[in-house]
N, C-alpha and C. Protein backbone atom coordinates (compact mmCIF):
# COMPACT_ATOMS: atom_id res chain seq x y z
N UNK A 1 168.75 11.59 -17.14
CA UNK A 1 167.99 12.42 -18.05
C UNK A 1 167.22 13.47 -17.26
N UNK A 2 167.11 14.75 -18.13
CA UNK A 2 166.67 15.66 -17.19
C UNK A 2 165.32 15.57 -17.00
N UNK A 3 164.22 15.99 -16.25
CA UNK A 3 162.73 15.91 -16.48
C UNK A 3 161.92 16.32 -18.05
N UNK A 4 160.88 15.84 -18.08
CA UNK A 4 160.03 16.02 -19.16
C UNK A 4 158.95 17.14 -18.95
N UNK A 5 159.15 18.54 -19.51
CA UNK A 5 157.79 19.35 -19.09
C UNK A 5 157.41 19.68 -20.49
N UNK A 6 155.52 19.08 -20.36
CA UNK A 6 155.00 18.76 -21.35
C UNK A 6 153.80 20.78 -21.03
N UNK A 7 153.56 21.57 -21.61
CA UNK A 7 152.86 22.20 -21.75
C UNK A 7 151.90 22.23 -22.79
N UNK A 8 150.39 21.73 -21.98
CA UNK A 8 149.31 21.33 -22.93
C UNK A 8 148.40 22.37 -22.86
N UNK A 9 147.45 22.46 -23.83
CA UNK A 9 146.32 23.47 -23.88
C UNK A 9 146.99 24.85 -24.69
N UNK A 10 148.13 24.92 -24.93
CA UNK A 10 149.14 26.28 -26.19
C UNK A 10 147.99 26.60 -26.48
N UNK A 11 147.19 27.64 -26.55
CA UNK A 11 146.62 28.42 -27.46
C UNK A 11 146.78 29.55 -28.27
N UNK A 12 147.79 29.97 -27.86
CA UNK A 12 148.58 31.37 -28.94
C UNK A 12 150.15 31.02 -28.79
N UNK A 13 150.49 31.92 -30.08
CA UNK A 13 151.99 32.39 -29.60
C UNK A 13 152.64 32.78 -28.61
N UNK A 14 151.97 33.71 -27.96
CA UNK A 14 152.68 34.10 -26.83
C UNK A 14 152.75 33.10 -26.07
N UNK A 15 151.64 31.89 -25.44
CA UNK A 15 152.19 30.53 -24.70
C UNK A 15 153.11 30.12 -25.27
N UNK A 16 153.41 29.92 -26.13
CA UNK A 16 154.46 28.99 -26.80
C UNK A 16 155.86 29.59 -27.30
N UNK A 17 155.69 30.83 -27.52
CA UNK A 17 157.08 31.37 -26.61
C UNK A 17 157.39 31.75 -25.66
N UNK A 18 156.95 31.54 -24.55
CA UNK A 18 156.43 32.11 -23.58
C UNK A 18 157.43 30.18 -22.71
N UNK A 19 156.47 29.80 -23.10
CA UNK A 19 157.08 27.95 -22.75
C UNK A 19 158.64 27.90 -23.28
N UNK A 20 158.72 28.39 -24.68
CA UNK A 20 160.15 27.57 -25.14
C UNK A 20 161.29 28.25 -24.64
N UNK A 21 160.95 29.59 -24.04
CA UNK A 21 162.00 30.64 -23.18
C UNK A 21 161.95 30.00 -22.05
N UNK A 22 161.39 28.57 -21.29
CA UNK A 22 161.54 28.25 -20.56
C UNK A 22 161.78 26.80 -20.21
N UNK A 23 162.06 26.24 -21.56
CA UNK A 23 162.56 25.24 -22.12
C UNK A 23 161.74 24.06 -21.65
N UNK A 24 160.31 24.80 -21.91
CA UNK A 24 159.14 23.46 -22.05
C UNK A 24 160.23 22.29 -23.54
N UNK A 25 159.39 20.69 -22.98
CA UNK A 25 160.01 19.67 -24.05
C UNK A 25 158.89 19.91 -25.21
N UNK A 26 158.09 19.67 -24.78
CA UNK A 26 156.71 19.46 -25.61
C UNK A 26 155.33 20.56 -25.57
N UNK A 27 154.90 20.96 -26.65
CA UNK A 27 154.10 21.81 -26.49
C UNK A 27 152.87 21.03 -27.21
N UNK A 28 151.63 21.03 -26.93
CA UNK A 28 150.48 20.13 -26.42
C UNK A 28 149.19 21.30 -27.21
N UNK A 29 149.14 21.25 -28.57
CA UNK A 29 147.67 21.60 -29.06
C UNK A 29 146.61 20.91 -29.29
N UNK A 30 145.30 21.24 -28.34
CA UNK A 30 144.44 21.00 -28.52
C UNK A 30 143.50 21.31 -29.77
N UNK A 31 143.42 20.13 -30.58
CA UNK A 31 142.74 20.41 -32.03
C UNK A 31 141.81 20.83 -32.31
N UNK A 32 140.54 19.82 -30.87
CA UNK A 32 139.13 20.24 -30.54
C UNK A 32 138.84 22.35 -30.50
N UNK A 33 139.93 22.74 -30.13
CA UNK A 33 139.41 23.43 -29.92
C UNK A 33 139.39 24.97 -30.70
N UNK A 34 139.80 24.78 -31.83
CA UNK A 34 139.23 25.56 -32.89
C UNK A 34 139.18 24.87 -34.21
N UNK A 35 138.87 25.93 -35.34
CA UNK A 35 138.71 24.83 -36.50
C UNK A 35 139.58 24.68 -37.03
N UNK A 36 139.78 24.28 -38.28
CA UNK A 36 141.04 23.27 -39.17
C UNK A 36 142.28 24.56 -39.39
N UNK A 37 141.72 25.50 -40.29
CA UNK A 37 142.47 26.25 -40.28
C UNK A 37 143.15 27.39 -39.44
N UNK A 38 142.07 27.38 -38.67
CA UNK A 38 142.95 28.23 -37.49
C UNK A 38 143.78 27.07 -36.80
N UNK A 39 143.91 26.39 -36.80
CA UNK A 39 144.83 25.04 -35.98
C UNK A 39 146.44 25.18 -36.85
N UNK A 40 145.57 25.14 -38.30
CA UNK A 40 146.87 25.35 -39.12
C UNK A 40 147.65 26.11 -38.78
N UNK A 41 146.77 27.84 -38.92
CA UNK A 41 148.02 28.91 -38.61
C UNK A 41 148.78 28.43 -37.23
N UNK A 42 147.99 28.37 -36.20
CA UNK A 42 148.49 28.30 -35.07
C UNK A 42 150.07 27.45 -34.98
N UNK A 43 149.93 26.24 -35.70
CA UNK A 43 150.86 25.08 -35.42
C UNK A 43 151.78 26.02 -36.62
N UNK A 44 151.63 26.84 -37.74
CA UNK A 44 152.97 27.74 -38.78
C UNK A 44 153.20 28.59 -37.55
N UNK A 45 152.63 29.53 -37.15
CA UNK A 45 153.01 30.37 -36.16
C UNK A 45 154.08 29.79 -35.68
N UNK A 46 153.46 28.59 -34.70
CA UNK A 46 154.72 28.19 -33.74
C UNK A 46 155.81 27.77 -34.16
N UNK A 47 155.43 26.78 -35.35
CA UNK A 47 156.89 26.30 -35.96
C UNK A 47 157.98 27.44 -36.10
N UNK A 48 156.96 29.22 -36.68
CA UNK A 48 158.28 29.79 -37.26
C UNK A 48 158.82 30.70 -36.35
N UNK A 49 158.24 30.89 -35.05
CA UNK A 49 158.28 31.68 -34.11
C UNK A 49 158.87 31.23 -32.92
N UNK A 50 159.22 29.89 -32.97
CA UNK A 50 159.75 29.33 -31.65
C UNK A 50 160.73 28.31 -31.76
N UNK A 51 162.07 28.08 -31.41
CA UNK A 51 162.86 27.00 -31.42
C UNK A 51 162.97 26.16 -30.39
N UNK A 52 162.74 25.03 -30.06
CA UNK A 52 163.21 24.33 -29.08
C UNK A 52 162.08 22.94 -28.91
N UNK A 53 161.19 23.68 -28.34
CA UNK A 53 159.94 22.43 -27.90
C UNK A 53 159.26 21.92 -29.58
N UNK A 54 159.01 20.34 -29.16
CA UNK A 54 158.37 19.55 -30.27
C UNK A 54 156.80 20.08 -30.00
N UNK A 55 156.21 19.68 -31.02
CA UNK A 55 154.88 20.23 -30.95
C UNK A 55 153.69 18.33 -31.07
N UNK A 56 152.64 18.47 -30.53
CA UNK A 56 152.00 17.32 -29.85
C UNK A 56 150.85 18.11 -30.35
N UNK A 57 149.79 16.78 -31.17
CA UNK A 57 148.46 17.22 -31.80
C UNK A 57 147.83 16.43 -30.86
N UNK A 58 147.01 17.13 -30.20
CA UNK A 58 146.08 15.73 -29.24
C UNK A 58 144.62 16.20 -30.37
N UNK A 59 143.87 15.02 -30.03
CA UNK A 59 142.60 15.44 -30.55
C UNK A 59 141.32 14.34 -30.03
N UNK A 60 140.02 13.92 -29.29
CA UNK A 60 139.20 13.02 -29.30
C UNK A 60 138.64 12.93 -30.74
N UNK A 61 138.93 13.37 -31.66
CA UNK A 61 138.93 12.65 -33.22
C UNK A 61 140.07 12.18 -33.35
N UNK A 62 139.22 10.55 -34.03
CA UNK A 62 140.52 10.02 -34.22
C UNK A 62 140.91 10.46 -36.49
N UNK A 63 140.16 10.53 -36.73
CA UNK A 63 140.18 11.39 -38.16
C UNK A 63 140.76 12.49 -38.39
N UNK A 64 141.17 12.92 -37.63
CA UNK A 64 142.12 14.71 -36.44
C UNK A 64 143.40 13.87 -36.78
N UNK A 65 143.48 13.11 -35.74
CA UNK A 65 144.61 12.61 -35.42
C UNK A 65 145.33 11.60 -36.68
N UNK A 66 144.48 11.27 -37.44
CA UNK A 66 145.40 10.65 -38.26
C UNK A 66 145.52 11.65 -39.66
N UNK A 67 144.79 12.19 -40.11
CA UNK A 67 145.04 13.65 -40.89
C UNK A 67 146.44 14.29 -40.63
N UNK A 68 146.26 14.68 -38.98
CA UNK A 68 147.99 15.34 -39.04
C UNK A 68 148.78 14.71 -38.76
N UNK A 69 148.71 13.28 -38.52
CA UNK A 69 150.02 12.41 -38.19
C UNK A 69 150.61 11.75 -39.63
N UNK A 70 149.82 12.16 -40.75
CA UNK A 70 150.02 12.15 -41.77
C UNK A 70 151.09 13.44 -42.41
N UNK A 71 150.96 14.64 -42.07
CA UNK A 71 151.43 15.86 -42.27
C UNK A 71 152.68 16.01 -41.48
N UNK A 72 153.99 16.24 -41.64
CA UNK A 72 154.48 16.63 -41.26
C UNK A 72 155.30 15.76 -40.58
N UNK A 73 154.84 14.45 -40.59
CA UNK A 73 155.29 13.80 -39.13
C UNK A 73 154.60 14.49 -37.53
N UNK A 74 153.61 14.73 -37.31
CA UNK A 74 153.25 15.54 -36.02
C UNK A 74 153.79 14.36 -35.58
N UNK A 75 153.55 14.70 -34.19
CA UNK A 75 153.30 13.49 -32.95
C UNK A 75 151.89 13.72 -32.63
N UNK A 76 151.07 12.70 -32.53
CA UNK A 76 149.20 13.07 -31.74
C UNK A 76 149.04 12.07 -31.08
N UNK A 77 148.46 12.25 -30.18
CA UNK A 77 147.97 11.93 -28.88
C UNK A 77 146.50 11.93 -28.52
N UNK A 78 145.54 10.92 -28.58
CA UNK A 78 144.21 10.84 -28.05
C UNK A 78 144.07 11.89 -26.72
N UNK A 79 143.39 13.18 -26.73
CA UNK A 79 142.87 14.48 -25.52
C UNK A 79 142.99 13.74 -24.21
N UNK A 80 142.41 12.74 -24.17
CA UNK A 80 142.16 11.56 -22.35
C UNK A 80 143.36 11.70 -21.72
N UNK A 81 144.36 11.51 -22.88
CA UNK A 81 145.89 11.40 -21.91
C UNK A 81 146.31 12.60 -21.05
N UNK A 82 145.81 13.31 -21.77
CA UNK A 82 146.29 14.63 -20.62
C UNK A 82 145.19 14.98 -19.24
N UNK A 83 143.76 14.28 -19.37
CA UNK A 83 142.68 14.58 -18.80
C UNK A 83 142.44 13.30 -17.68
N UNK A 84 143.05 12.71 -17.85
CA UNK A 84 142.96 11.56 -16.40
C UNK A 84 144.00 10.59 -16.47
N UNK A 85 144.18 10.67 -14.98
CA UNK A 85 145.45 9.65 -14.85
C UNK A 85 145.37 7.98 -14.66
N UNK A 86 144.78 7.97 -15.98
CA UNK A 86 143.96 5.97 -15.43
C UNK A 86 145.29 4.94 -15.85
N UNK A 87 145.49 3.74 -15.57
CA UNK A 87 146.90 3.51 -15.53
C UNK A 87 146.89 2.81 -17.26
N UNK A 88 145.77 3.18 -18.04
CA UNK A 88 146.14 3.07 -19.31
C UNK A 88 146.40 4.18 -19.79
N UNK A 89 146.11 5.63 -19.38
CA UNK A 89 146.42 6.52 -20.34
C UNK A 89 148.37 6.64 -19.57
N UNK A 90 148.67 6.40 -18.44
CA UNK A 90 149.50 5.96 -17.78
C UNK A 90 150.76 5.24 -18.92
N UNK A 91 150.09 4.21 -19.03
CA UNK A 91 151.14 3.34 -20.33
C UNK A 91 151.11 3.77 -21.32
N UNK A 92 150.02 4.65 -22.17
CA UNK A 92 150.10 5.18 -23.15
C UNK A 92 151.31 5.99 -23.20
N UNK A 93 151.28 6.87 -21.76
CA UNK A 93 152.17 8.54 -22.08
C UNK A 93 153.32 7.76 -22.39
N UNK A 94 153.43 6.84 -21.47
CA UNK A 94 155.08 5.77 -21.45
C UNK A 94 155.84 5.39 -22.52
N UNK A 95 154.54 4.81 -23.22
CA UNK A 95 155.05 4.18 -24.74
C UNK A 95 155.53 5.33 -25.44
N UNK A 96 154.74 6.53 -25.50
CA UNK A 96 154.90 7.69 -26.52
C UNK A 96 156.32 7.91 -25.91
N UNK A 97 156.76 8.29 -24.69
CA UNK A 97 158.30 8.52 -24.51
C UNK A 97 159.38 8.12 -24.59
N UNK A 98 159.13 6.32 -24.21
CA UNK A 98 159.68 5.58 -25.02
C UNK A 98 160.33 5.48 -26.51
N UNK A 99 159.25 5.69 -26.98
CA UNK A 99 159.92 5.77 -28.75
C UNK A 99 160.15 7.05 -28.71
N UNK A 100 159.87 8.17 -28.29
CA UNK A 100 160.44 9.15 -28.43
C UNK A 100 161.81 9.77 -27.78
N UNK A 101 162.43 8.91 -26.93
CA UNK A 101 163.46 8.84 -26.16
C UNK A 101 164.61 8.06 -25.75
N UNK A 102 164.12 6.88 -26.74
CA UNK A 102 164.54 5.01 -26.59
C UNK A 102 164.84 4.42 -25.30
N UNK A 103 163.58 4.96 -23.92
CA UNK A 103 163.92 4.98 -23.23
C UNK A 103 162.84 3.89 -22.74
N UNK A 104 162.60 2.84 -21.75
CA UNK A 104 161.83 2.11 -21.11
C UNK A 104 161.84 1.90 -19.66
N UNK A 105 160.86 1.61 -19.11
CA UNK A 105 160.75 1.48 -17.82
C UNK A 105 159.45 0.86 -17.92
N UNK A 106 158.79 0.55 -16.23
CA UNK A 106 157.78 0.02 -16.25
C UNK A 106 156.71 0.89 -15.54
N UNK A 107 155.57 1.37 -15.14
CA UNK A 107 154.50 2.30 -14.87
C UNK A 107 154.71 2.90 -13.49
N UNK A 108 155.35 2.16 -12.77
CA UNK A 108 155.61 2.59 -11.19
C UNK A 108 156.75 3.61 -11.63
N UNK A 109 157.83 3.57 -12.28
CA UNK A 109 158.56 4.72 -12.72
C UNK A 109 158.37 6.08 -13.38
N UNK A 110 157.47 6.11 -13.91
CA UNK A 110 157.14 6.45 -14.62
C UNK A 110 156.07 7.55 -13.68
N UNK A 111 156.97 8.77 -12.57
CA UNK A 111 155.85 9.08 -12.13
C UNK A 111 155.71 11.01 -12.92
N UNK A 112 154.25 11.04 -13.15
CA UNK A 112 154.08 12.34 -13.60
C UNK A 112 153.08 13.17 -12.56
N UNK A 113 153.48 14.76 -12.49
CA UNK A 113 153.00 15.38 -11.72
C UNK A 113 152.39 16.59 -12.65
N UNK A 114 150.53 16.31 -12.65
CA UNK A 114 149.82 17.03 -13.05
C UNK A 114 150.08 18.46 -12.22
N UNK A 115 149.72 19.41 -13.19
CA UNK A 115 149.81 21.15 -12.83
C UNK A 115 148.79 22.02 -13.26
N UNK A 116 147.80 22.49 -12.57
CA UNK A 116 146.88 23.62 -13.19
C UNK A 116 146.63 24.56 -12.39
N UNK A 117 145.84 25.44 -12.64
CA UNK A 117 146.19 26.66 -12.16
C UNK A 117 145.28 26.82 -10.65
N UNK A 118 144.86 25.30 -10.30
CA UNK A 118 144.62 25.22 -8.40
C UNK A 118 145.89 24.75 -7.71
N UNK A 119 146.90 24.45 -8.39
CA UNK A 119 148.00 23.67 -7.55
C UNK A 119 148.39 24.91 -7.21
N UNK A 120 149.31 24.77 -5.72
CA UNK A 120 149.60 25.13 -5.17
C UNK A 120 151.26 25.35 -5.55
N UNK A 121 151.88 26.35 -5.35
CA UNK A 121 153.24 25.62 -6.24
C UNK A 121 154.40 25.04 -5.21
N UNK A 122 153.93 25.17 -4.04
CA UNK A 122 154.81 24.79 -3.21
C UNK A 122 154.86 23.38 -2.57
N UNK A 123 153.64 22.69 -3.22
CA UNK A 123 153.13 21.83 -2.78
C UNK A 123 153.81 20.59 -4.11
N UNK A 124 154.23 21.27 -5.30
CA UNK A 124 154.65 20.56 -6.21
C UNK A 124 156.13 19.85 -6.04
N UNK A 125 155.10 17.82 -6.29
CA UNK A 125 155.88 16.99 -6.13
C UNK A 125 156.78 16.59 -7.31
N UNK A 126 158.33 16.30 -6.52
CA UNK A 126 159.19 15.30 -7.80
C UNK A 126 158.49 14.75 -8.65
N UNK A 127 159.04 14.45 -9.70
CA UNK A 127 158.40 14.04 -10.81
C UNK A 127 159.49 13.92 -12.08
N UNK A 128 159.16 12.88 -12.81
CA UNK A 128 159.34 12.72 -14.44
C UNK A 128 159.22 13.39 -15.03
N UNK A 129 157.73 13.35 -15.31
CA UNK A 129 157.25 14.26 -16.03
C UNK A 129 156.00 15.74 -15.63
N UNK A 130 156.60 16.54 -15.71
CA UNK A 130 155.65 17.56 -16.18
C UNK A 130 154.66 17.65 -16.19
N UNK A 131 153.01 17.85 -16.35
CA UNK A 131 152.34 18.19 -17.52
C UNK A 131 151.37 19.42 -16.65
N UNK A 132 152.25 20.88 -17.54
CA UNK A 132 151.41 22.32 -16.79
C UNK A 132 150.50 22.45 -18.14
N UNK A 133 149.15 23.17 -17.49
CA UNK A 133 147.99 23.39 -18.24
C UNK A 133 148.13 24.21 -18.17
N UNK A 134 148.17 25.15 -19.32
CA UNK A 134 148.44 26.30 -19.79
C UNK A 134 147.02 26.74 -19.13
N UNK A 135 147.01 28.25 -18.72
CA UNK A 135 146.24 29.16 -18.08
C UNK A 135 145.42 29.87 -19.55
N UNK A 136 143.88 30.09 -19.17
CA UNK A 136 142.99 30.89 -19.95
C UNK A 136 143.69 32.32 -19.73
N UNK A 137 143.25 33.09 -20.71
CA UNK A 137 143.46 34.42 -21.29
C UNK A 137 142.56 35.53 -19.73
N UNK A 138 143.38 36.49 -19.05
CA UNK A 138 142.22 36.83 -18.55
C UNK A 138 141.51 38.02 -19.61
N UNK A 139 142.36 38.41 -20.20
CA UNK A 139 141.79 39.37 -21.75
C UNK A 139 142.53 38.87 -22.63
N UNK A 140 142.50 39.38 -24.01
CA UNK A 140 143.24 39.01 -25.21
C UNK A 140 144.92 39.34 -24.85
N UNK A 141 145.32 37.89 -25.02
CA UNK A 141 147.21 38.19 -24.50
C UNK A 141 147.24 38.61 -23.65
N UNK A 142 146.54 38.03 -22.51
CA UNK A 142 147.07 38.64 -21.08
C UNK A 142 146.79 37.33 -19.85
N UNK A 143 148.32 36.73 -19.25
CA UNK A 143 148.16 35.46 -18.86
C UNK A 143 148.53 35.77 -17.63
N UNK A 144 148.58 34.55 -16.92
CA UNK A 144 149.23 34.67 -15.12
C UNK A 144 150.55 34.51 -15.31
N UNK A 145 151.32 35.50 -16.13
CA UNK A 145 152.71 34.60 -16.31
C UNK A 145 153.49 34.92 -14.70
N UNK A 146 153.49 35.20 -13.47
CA UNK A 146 153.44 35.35 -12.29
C UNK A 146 153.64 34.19 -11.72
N UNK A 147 152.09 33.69 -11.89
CA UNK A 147 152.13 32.02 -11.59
C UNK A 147 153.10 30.99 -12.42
N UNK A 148 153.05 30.87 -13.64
CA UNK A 148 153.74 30.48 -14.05
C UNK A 148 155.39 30.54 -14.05
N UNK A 149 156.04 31.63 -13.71
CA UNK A 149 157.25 32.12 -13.44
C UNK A 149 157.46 31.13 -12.46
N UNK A 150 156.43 31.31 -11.23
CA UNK A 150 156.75 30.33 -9.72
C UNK A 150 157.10 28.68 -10.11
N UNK A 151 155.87 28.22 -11.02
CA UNK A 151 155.84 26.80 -11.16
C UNK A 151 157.60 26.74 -12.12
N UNK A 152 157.74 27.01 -13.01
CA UNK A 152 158.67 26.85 -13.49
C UNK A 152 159.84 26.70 -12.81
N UNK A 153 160.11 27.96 -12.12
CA UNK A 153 161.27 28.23 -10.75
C UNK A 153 161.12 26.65 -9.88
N UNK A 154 159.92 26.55 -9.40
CA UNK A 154 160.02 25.52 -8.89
C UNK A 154 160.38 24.07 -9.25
N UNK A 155 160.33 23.79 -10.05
CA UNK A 155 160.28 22.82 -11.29
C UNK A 155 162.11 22.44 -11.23
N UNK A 156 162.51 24.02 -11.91
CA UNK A 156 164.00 23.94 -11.88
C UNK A 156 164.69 23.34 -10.91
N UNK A 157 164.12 23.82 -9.53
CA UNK A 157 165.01 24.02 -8.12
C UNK A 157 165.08 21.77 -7.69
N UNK A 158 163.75 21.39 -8.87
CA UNK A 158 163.76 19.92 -8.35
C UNK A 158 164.83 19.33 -9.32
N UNK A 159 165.42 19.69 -10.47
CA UNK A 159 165.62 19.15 -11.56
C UNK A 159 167.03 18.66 -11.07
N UNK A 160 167.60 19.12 -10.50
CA UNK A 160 169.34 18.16 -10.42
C UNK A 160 169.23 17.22 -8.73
């Protein structure tokens, strides 16, 4: 199976086509971080604007999270999992791939290589899974897609 690249933190369209032209698996909205209805448009946007990557509701509400896991079928995810690597949020990511992949293993396999915008990209290790943190705006729609070009490239060059 090929690797898993999870791109979390999507805050506009342009990330998220921006990801699926680069055949991110999963695209990773943070709920916390605007309100209900701008979350809404955001998640129509992407649905109608992008083919490929599944879309992932994280939220530290758990009232968030069961609201849209109600809708649609989302997939959601408690925010922690993407924010520390403790060897329960560890089994968590596992289980979620698991049923989402019918795939199992045990936690030592299961290795994922965090990405943000201090890594180095040359320094980026093999890995399972993925998970790049989408880069802040340095103005309105305007990203490091530079950096990102590299991590990706690099990413590829590990994948076979």
């Amino acid at each position: 199976m090929d690797k898993i690249i999870i791109a979390y933190r999507v805050s506009d369209i342009t990330l998220a086509r921006y990801c699926a032209a680069m055949d991110v698996n999963f695209l990773v909205i943070n709920l916390d971080d605007r309100s209900h209805e701008d979350n809404n448009q955001l998640i129509e946007q992407i649905l109608e604007w992008t083919e490929g990557p599944q879309i992932i509701l994280c939220s530290n509400d758990d009232e968030k999270l069961f609201f849209y896991s109600q809708q649609k079928n989302y997939k959601v995810l408690n925010t922690r999992i993407f924010y520390s690597d403790s060897p329960q949020n560890r089994t968590e990511l596992g289980l979620f791939f698991s049923s989402t992949y019918g795939m199992s293993w045990n936690d030592n396999q299961l290795k994922i290589c965090k990405i943000d915008d201090r890594t180095t990209v040359q320094n980026l290790e093999d890995a399972f899974v993925y998970l790049i943190q989408m880069e802040k705006e340095f103005k309105t729609g305007v990203y490091d897609f530079e950096w990102l070009d590299k991590v990706f490239e690099k990413i590829a060059s590990m994948k076979n």
